[in-house]
Protein backbone atom coordinates (compact mmCIF):
# COMPACT_ATOMS: atom_id res chain seq x y z
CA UNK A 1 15.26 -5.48 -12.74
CA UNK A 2 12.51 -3.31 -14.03
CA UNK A 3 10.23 -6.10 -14.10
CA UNK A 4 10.77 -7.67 -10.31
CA UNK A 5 9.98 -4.14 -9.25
CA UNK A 6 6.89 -3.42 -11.08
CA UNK A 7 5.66 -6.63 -9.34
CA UNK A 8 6.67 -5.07 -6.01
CA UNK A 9 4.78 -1.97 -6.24
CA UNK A 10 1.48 -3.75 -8.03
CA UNK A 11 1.35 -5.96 -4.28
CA UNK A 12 1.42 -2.81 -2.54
CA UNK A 13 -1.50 -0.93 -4.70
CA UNK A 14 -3.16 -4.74 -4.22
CA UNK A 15 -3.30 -5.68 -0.83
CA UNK A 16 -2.71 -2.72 1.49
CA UNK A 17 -6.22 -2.54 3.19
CA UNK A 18 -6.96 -6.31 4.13
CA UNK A 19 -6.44 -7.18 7.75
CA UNK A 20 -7.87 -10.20 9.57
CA UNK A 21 -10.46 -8.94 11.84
CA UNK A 22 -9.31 -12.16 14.35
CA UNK A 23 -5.53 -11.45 15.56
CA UNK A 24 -4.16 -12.50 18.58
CA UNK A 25 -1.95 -10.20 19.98
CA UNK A 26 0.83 -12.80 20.77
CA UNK A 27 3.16 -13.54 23.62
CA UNK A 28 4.46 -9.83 24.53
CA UNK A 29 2.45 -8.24 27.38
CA UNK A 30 3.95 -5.41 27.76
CA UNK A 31 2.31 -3.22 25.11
CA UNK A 32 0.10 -0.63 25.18
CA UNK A 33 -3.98 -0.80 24.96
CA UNK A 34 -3.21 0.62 21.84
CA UNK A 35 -1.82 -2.10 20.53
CA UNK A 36 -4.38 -4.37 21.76
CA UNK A 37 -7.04 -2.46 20.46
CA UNK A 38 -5.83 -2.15 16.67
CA UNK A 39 -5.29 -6.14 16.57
CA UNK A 40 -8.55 -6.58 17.94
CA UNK A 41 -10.47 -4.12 16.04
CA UNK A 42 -13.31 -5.87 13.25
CA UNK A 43 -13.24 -3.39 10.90
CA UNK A 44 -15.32 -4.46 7.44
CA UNK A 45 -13.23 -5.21 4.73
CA UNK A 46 -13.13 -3.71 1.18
CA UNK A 47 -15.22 -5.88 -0.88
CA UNK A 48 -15.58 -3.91 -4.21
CA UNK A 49 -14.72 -0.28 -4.85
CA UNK A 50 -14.72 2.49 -8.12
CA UNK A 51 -12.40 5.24 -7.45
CA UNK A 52 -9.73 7.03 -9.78
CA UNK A 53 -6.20 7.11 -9.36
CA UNK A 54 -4.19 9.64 -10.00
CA UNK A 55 -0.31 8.63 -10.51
CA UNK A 56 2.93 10.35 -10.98
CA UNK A 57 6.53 8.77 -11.19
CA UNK A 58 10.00 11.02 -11.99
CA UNK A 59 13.34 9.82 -11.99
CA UNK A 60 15.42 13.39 -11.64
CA UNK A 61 18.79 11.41 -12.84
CA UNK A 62 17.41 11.02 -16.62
CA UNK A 63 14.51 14.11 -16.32
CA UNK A 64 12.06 11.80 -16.75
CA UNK A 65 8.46 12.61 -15.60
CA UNK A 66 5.19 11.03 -16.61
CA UNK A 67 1.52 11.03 -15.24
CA UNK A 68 -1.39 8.82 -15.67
CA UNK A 69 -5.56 8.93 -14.57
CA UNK A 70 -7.01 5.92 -14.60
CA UNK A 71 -10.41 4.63 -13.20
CA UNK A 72 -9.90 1.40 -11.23
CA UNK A 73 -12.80 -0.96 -9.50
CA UNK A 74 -12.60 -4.19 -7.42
CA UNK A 75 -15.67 -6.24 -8.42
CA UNK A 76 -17.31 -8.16 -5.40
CA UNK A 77 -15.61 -11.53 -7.04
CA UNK A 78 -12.44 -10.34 -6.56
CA UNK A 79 -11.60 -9.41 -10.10
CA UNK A 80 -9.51 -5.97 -10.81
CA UNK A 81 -9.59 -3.71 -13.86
CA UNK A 82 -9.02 -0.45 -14.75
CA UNK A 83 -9.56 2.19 -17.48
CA UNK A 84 -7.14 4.91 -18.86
CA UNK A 85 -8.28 8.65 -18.50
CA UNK A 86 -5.84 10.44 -19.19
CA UNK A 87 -2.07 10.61 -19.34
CA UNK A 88 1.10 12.97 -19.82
CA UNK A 89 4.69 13.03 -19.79
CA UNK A 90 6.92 10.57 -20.74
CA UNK A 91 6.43 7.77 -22.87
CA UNK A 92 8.71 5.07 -21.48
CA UNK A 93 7.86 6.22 -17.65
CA UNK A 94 4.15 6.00 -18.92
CA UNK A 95 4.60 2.25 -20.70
CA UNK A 96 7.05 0.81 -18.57
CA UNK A 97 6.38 2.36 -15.27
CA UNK A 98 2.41 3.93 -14.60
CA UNK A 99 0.71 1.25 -17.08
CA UNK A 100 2.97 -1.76 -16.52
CA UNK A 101 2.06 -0.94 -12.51
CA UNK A 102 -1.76 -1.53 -13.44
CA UNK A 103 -1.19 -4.16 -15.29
CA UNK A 104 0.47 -6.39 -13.00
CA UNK A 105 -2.11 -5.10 -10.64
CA UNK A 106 -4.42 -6.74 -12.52
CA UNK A 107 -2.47 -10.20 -12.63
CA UNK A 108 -2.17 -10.31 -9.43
CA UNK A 109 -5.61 -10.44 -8.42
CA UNK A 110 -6.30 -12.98 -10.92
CA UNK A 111 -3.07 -15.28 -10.22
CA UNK A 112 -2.19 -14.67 -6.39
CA UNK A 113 -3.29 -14.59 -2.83
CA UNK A 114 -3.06 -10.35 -2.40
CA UNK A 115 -3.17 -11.24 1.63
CA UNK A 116 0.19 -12.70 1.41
CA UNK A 117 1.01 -8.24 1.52
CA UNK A 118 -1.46 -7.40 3.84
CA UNK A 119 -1.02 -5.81 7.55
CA UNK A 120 -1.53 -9.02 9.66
CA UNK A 121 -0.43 -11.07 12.43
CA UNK A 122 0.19 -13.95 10.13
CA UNK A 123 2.41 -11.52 8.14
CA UNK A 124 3.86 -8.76 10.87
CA UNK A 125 4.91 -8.85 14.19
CA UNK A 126 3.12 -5.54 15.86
CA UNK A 127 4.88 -4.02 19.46
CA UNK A 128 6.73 -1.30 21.29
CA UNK A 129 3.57 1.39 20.91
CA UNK A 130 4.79 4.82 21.30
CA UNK A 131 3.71 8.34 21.09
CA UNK A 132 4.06 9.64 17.68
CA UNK A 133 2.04 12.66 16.58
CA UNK A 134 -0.68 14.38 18.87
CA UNK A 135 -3.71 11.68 19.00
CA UNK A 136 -1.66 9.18 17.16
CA UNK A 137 0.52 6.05 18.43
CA UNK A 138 3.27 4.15 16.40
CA UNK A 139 3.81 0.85 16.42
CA UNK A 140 7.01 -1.25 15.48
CA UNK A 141 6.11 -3.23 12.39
CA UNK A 142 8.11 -6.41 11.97
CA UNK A 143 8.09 -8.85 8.94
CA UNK A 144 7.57 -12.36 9.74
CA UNK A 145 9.60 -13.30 6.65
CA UNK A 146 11.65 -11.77 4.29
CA UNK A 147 9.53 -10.85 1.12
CA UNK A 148 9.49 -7.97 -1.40
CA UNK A 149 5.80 -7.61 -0.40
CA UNK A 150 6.27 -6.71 3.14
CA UNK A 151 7.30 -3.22 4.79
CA UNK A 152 9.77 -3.31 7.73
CA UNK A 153 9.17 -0.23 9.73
CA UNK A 154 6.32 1.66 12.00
CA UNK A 155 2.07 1.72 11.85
CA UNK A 156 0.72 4.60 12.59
CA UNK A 157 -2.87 4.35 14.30
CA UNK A 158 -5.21 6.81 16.42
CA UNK A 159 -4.36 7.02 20.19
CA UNK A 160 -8.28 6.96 21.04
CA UNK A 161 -9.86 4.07 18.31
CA UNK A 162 -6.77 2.24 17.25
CA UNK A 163 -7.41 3.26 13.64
CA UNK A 164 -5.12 2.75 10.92
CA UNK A 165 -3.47 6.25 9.50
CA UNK A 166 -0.19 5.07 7.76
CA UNK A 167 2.18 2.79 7.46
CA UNK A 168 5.80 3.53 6.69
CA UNK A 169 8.83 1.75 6.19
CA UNK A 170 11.91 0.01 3.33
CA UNK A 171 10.76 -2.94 1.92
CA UNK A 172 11.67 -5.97 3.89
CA UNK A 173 13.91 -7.40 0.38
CA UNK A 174 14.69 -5.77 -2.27
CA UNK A 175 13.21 -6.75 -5.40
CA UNK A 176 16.30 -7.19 -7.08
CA UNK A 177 20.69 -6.50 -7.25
CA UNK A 178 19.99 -3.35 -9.41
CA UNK A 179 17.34 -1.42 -6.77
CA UNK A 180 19.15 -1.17 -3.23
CA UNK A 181 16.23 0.02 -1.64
CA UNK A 182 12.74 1.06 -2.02
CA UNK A 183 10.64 3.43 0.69
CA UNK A 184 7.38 3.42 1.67
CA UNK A 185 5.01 5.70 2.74
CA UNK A 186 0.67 4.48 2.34
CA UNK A 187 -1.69 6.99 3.82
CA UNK A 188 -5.62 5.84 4.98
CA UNK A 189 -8.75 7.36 5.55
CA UNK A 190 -12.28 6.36 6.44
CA UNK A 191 -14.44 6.41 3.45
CA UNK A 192 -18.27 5.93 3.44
CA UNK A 193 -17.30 4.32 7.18
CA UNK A 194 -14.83 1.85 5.41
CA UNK A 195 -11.34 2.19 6.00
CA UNK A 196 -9.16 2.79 2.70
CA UNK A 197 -5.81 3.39 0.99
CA UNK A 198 -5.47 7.28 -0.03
CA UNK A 199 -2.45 7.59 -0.87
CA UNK A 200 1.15 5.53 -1.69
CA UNK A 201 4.42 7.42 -1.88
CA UNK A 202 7.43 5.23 -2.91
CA UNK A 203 11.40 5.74 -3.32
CA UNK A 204 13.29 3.28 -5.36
CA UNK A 205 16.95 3.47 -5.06
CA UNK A 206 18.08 1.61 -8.40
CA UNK A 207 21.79 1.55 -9.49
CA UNK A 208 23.22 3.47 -12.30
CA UNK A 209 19.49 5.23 -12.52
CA UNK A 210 19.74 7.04 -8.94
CA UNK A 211 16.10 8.21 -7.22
CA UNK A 212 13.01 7.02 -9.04
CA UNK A 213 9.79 8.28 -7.11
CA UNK A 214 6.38 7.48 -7.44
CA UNK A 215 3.05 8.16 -6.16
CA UNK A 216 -0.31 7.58 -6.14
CA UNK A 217 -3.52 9.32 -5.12
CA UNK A 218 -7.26 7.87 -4.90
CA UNK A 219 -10.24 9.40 -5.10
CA UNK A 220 -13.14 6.94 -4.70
CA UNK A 221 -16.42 7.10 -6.13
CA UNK A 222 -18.41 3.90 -4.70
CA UNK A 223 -17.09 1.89 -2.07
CA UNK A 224 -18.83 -1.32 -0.79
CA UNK A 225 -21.83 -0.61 -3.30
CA UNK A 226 -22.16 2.63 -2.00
CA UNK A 227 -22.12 5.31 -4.29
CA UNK A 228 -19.99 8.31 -2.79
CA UNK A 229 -20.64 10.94 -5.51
């Protein structure tokens, strides 16, 4: 149980800024230029980054509550590590939970193909744009298959540029029987011109063990070889 979802939320800490910079917008032509413009849009990927993360998880059922620093990098041949700064709380939430995240974080970039999670049209099925927010449009996210890695609900992207702002969304399976559902919220920004994860909230509902939250904040410090402080 534990173990299926730790896997769950390393793919979404892995992959959640790589999209194909060649998708076709498929048969529906009814959507908005919105639409169009955010499948079309190259935007540079995310070679290689530094950045610390700042993470927090609490299940309110067993007052549990545990934090964790860490400073992460992506290294321009894909490989992923990380370094502990500091950490509070909770031992078990702390072992089995914050570092267990990392560390499957970290096999996963060495055993599997992260852009099997990420927002594209070989993954998602992008339509129905709508207002959402002043300046920003949401579009209907569906999974083209139903994994643990992919989000089934709404992308969130600037009206004017077609920029990504957030994704949210319940995971399109659940990772296991014992968690019924888990919640999604990731949060991007433009950093040194890239565009980047800033944030991941999560809601696991796991029986017998209620709510358990988590979230995750990043503040980078080189991205692309560019140093940012």
């Amino acid at each position: 149980m534990r173990r299926a979802l730790l896997l769950v939320l390393a793919l979404l800490l892995a992959a959640p800024w790589l999209r194909g910079s060649t998708l076709a917008v498929g048969a529906n032509e009814t959507v908005q230029p919105a639409l169009t413009r955010f499948l079309s849009r190259p935007d540079e990927p995310l070679k290689e980054y530094r950045a610390v993360r700042h993470m927090e998880a609490e299940n309110s059922r067993f007052n549990l509550r545990a934090s964790l620093d860490a400073m992460t990098s992506l290294s321009p041949d894909g490989t992923f590590s990380y370094t502990i700064l500091k950490e509070e709380g909770s031992d078990y939430i702390r072992s089995k939970v914050l570092r267990a995240v990392l560390e499957n974080e970290e096999r996963l970039f060495a055993t599997t193909d992260p852009s099997r999670a990420a927002l594209t049209a070989v993954n998602y099925e992008l339509e129905r744009a709508e207002p959402a927010e002043p300046g920003v449009v949401r579009l209907l996210a569906r999974p083209r298959r139903r994994e643990v890695s992919l989000v089934d609900g709404f992308v969130f992207v600037t009206r004017d540029d077609a920029d990504l702002v957030r994704v949210e969304g319940r995971l399109a399976k659940n990772p296991s029987f014992w968690t019924t559902r888990v919640d999604v919220v990731r949060r991007y920004e433009r950093v040194g011109g890239i565009r980047v994860p800033v944030r991941l909230d999560t809601t696991a509902q796991i029986r017998l063990a209620g709510a358990s939250t988590m979230s995750v904040v990043y503040d980078y410090e080189m991205v692309n070889g560019v140093g940012l402080k």
